[in-house]
N, C-alpha and C. Protein backbone atom coordinates (compact mmCIF):
# COMPACT_ATOMS: atom_id res chain seq x y z
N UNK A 1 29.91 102.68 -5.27
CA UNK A 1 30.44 101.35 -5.48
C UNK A 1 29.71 100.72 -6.67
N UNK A 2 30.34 100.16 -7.60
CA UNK A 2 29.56 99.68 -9.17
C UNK A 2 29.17 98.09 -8.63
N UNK A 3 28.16 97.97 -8.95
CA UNK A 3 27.47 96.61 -9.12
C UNK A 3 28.39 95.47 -8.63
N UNK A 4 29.66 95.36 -9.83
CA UNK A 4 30.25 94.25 -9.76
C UNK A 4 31.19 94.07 -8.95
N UNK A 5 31.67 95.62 -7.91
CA UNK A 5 32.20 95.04 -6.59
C UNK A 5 31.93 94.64 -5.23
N UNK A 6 30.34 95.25 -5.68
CA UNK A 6 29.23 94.59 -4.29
C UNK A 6 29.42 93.16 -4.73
N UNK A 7 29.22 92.48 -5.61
CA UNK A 7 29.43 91.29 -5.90
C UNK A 7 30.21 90.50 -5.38
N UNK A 8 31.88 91.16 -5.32
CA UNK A 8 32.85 90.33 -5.07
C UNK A 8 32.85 90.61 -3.64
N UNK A 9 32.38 91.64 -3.11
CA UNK A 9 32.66 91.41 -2.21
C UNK A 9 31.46 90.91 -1.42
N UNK A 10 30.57 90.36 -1.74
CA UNK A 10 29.92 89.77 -0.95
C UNK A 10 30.06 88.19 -0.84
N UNK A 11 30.61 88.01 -2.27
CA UNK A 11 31.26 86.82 -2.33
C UNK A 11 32.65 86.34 -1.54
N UNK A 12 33.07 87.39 -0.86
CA UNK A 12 34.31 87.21 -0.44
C UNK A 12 33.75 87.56 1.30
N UNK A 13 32.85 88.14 1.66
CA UNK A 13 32.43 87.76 2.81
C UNK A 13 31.38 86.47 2.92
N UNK A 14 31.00 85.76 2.02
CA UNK A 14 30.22 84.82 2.71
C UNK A 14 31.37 83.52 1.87
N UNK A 15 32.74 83.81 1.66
CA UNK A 15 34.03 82.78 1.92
C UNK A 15 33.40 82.15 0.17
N UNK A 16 33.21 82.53 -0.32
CA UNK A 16 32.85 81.69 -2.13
C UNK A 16 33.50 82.03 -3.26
N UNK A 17 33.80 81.60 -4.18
CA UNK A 17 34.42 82.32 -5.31
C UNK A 17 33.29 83.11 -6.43
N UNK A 18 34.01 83.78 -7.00
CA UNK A 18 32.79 84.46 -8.23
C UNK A 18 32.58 83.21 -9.33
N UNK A 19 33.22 82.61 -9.43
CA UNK A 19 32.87 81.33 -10.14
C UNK A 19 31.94 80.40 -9.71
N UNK A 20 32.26 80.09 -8.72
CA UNK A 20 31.54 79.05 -7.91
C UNK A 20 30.17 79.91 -7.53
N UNK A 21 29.71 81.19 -7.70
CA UNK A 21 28.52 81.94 -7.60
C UNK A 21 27.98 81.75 -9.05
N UNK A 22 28.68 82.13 -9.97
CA UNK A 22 28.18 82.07 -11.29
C UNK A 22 27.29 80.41 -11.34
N UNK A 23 28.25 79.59 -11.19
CA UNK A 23 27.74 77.96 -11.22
C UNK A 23 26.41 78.39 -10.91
N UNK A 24 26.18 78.82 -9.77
CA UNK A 24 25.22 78.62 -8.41
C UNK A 24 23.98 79.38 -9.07
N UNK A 25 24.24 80.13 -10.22
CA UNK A 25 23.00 80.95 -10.44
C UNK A 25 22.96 80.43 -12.34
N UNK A 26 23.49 79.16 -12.40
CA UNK A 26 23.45 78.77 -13.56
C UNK A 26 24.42 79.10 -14.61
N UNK A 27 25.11 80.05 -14.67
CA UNK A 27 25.95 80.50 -15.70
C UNK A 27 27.61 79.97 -15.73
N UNK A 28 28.13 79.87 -16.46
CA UNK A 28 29.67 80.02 -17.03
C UNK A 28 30.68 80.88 -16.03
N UNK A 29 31.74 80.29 -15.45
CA UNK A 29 32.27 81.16 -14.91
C UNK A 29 32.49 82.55 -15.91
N UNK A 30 33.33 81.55 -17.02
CA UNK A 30 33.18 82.90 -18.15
C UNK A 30 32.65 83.78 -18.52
N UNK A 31 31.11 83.64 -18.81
CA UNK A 31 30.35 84.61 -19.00
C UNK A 31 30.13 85.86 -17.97
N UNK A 32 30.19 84.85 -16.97
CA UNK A 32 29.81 85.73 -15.66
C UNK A 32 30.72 86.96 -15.54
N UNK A 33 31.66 86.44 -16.04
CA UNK A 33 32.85 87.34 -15.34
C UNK A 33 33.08 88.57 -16.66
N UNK A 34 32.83 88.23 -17.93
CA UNK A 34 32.50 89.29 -18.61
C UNK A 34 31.64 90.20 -18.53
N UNK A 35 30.50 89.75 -17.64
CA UNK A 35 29.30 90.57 -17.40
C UNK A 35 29.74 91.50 -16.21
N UNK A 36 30.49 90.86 -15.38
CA UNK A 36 30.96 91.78 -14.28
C UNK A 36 31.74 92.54 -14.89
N UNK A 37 32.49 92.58 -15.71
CA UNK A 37 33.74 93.36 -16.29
C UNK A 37 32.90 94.48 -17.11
N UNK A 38 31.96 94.17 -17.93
CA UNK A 38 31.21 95.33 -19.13
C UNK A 38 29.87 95.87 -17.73
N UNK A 39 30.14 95.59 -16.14
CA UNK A 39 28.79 95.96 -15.38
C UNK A 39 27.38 95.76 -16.22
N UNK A 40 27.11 94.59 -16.88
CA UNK A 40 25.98 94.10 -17.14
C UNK A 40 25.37 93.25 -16.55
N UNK A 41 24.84 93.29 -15.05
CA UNK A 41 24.33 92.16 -14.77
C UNK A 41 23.22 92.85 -14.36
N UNK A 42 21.96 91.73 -14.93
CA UNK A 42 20.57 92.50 -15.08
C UNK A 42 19.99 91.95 -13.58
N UNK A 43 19.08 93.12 -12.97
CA UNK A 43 17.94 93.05 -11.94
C UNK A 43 17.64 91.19 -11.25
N UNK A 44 17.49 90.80 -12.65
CA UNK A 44 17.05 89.41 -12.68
C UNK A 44 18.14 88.37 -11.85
N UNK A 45 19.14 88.52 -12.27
CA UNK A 45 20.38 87.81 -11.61
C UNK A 45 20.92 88.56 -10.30
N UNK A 46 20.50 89.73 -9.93
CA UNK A 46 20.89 89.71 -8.55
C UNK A 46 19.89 89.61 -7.71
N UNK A 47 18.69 89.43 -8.38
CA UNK A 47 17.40 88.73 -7.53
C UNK A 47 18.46 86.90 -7.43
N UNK A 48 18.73 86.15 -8.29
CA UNK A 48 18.84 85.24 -8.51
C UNK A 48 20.48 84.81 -7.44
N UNK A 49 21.14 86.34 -7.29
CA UNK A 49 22.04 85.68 -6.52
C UNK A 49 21.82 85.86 -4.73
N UNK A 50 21.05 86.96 -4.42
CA UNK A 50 20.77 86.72 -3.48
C UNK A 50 20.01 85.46 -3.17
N UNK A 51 19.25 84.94 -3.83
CA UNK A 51 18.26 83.33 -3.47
C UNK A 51 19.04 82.60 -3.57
N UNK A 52 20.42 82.34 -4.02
CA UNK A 52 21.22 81.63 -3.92
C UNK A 52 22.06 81.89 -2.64
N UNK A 53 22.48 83.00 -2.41
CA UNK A 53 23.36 83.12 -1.71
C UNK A 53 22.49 83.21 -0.03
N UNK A 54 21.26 83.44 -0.36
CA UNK A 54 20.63 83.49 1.37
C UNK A 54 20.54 84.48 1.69
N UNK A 55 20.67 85.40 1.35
CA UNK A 55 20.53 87.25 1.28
C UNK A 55 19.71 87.87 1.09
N UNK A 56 18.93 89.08 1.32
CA UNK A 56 18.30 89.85 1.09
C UNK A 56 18.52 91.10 0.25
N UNK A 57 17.73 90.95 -0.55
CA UNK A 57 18.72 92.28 -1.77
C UNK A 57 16.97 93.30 -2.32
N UNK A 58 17.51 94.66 -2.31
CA UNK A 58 16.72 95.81 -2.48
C UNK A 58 17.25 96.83 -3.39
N UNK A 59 16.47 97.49 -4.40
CA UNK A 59 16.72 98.23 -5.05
C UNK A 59 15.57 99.13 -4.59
N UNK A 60 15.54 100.82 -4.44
CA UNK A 60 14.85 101.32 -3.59
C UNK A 60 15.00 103.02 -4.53
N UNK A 61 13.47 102.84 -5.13
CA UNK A 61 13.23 104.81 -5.61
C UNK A 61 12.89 105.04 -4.72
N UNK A 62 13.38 106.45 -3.80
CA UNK A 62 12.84 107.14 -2.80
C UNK A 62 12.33 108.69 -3.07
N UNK A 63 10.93 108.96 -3.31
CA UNK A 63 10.22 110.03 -3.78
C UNK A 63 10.68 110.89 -2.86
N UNK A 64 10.49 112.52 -3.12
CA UNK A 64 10.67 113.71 -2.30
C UNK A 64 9.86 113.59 -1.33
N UNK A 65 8.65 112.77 -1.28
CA UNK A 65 7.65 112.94 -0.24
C UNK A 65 7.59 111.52 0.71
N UNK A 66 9.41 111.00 1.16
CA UNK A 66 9.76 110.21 1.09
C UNK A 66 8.89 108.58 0.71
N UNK A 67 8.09 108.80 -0.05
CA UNK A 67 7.19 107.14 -0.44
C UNK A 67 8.35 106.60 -1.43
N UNK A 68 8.06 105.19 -0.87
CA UNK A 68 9.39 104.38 -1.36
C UNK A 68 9.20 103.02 -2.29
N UNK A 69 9.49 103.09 -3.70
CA UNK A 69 9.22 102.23 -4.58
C UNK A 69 10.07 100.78 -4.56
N UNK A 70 10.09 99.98 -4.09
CA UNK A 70 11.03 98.98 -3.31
C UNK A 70 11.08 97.45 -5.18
N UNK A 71 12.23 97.84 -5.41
CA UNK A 71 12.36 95.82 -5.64
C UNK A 71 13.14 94.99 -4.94
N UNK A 72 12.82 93.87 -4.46
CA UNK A 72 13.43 93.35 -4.21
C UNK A 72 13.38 91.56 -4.06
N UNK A 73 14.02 91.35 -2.91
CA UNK A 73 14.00 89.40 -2.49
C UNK A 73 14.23 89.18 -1.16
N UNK A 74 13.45 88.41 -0.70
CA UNK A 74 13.66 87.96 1.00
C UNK A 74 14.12 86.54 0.82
């Protein structure tokens, strides 16, 4: 699943528009939605939309010796 349909659809389970998310994390509906379209949305902004949205979000290297390099937001 690419980036920008976890997006919508998380936006579409917690009932919001992708616009009205963009607002919420500062940006242009416009911009936003080009960034979803070219899948450029950096680390930084989906830290920024989970703190908006109330979510918990993880990006996770998992070594062969399963030790696990975690980013994330509570």
């Amino acid at each position: 699943m690419k980036t920008s349909d976890m997006i919508r659809q998380l936006c579409e389970q917690m009932n919001i528009s992708v616009s009205e998310l963009a607002r919420r994390i500062g940006q242009s509906p416009q911009n936003f939605g080009k960034k979803l379209k070219r899948e450029t949305i950096t680390l930084e902004e989906l830290k920024a939309i989970a703190e908006v949205m109330d979510v918990k979000f993880e990006q996770t290297f998992i070594l062969s010796d399963g030790k696990e390099i975690k980013i994330g937001s509570e």
